[in-house]
Protein backbone atom coordinates (compact mmCIF):
# COMPACT_ATOMS: atom_id res chain seq x y z
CA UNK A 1 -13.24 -38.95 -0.37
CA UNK A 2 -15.76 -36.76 0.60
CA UNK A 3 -13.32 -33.94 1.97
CA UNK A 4 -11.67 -34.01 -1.61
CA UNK A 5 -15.23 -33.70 -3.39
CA UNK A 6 -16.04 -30.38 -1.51
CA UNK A 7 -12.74 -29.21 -2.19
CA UNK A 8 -12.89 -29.27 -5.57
CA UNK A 9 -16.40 -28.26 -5.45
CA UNK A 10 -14.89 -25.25 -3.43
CA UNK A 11 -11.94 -24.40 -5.54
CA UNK A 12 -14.44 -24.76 -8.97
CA UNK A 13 -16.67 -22.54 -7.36
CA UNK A 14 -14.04 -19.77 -5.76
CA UNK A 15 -12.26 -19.53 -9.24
CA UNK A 16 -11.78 -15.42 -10.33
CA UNK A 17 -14.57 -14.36 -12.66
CA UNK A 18 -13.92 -10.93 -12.71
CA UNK A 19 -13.96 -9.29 -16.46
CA UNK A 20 -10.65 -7.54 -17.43
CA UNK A 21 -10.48 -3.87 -16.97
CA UNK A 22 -9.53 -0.92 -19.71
CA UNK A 23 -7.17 2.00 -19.50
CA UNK A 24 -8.54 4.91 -21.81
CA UNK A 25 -6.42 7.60 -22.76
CA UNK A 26 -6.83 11.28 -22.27
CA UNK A 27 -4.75 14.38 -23.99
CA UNK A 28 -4.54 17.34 -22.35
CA UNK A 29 -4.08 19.43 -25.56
CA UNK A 30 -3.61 22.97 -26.81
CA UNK A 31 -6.47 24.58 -27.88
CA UNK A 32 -6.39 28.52 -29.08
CA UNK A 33 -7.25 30.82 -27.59
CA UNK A 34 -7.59 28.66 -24.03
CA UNK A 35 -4.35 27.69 -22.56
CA UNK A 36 -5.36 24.47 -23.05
CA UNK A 37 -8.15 21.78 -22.94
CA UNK A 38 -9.10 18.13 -22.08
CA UNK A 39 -9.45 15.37 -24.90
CA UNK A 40 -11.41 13.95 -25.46
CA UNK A 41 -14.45 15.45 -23.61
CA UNK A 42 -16.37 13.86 -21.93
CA UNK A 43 -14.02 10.81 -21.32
CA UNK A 44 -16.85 7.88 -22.04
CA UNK A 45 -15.65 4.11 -19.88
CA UNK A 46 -17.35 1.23 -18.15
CA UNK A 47 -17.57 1.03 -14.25
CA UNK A 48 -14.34 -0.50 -13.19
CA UNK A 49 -12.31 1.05 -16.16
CA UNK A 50 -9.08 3.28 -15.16
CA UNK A 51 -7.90 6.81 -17.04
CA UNK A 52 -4.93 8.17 -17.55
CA UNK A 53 -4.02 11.68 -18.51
CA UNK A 54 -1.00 12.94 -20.83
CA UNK A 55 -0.34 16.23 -21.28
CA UNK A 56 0.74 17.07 -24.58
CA UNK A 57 0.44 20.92 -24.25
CA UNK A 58 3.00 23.47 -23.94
CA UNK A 59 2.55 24.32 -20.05
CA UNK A 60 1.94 21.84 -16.84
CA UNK A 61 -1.56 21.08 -16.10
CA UNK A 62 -3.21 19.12 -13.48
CA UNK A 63 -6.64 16.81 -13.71
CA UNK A 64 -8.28 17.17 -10.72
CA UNK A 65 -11.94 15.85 -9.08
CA UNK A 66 -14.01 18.72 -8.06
CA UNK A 67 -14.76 16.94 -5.52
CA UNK A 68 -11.19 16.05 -4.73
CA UNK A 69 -11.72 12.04 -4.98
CA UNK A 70 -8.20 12.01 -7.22
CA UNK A 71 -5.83 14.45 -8.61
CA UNK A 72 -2.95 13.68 -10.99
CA UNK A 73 -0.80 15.76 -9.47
CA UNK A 74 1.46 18.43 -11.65
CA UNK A 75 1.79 16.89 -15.36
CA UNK A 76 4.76 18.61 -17.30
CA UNK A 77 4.27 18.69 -21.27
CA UNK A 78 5.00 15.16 -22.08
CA UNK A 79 4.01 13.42 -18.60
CA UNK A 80 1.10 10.64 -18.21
CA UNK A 81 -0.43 10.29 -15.13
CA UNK A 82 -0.95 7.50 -13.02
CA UNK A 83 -4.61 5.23 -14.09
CA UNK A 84 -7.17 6.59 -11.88
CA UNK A 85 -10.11 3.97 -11.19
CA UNK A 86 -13.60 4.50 -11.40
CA UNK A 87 -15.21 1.39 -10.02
CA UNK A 88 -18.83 3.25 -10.09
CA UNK A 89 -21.36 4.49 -12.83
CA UNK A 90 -22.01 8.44 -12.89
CA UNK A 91 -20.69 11.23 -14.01
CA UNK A 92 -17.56 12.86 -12.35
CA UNK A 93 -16.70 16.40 -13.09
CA UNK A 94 -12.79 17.63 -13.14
CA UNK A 95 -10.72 20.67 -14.09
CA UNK A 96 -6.74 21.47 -14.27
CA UNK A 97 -6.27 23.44 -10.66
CA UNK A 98 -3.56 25.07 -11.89
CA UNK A 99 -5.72 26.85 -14.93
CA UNK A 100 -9.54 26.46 -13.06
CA UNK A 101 -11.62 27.53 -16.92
CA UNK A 102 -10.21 24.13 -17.98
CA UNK A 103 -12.64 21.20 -17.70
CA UNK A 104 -13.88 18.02 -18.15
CA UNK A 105 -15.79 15.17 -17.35
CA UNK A 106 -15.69 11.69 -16.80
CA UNK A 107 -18.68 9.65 -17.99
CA UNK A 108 -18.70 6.18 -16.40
CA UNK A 109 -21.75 3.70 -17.50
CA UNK A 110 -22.39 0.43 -15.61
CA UNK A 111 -20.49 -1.83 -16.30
CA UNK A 112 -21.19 -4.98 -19.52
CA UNK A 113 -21.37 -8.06 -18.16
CA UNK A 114 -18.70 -11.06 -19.00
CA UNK A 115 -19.31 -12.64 -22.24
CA UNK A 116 -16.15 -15.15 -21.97
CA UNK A 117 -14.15 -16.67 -20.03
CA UNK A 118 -11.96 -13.71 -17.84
CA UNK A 119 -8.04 -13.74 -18.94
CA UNK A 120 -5.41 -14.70 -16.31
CA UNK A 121 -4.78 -11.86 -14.23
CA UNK A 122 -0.83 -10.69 -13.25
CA UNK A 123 0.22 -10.68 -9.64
CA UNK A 124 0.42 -7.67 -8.22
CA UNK A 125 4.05 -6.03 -9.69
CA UNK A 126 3.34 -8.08 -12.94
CA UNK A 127 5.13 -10.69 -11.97
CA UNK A 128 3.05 -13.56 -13.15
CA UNK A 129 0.02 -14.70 -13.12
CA UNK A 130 -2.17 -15.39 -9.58
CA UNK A 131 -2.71 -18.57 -8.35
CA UNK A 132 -6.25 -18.20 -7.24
CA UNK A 133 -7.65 -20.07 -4.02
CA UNK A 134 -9.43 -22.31 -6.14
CA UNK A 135 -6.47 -23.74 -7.98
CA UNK A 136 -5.15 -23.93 -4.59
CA UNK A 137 -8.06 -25.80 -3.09
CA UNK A 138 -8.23 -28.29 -5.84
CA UNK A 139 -4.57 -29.15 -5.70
CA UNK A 140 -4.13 -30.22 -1.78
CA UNK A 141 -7.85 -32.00 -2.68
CA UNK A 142 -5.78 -34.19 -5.61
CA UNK A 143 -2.74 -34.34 -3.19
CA UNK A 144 -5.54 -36.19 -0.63
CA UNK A 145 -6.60 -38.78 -2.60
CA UNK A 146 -3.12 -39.49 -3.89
CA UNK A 147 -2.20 -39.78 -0.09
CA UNK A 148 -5.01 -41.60 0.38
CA UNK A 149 -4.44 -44.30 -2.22
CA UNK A 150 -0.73 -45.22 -1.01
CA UNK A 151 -2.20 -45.26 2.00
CA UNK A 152 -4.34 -48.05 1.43
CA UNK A 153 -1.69 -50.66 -0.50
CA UNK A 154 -3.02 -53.31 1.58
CA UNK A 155 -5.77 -54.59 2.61
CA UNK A 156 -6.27 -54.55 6.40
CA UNK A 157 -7.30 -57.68 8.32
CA UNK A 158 -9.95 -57.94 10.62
CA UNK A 159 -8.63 -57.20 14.36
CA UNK A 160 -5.38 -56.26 12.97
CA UNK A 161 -3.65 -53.39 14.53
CA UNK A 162 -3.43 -50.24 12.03
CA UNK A 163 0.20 -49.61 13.34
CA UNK A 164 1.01 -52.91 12.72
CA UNK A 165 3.95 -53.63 10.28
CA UNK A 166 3.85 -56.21 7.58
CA UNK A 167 6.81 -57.94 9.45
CA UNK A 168 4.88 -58.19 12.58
């Protein structure tokens, strides 16, 4: 009994309650006379929030760190990148390293603290949602005291053997 108290205890208490990041958008855009620009600028998210970068201009472009913590890579006109995550608060400088007068920044404030309840998160390949540890830990808990209770169909006589068969 007591083992399946602290598991639920454990599996309550180990439940995810993580709040849901965002993906913001970026453009990189044609803008006369430059050969192009980034949009919007500065890019304004929450710590833990990811960005991704589509390049609607004319020519490929790049966003890179200058301080080379990411870099999208090439973008052709019409490509997005890939989300880049920025898990800390500050401000992170970038440009496009194939056309160096293009920049932008990245302005990431701390991140706002859970108001509800966190949504069910997707496995990693989307395909489904996790099964946390606590769910986990409060299922083989239950599946003790089931186990427990057919266990103990009959009450057992004093100095009677506990391998001892009813037809004994």
């Amino acid at each position: 009994m007591i083992l399946a108290i602290v598991l639920f205890v454990g599996g309550t208490l180990l439940m995810p309650l993580a709040a849901a990041a965002a993906t913001s958008p970026a453009r990189i855009a044609n803008c006369p006379p430059a050969i192009g620009c980034f949009r919007p600028d500065p890019i304004q998210i929450k710590a833990g929030d990811t960005v991704t970068w589509t390049n609607n201009a004319g020519t490929t472009h790049t966003a890179t760190s200058d301080t080379g913590a990411w870099d999208t890579g090439n973008l052709a006109p019409g490509a997005t990148s890939s989300a880049v995550p920025f898990p800390t608060a500050g401000t992170f400088a970038y440009h496009c390293a194939i056309h160096p007068s293009m920049v932008g920044s990245v302005v990431v404030s701390g991140a706002a603290p859970a108001t509800s309840a966190p949504p069910v998160g997707l496995a990693q390949g989307g395909g489904g949602p996790q099964f946390p540890i606590g769910a986990a830990l409060l299922l083989l808990g239950l599946g003790l005291l089931a186990a427990r209770g057919v266990r103990r169909h009959r009450t057992q006589r004093v100095g009677e053997r506990i391998d001892k068969l009813p037809h004994e």
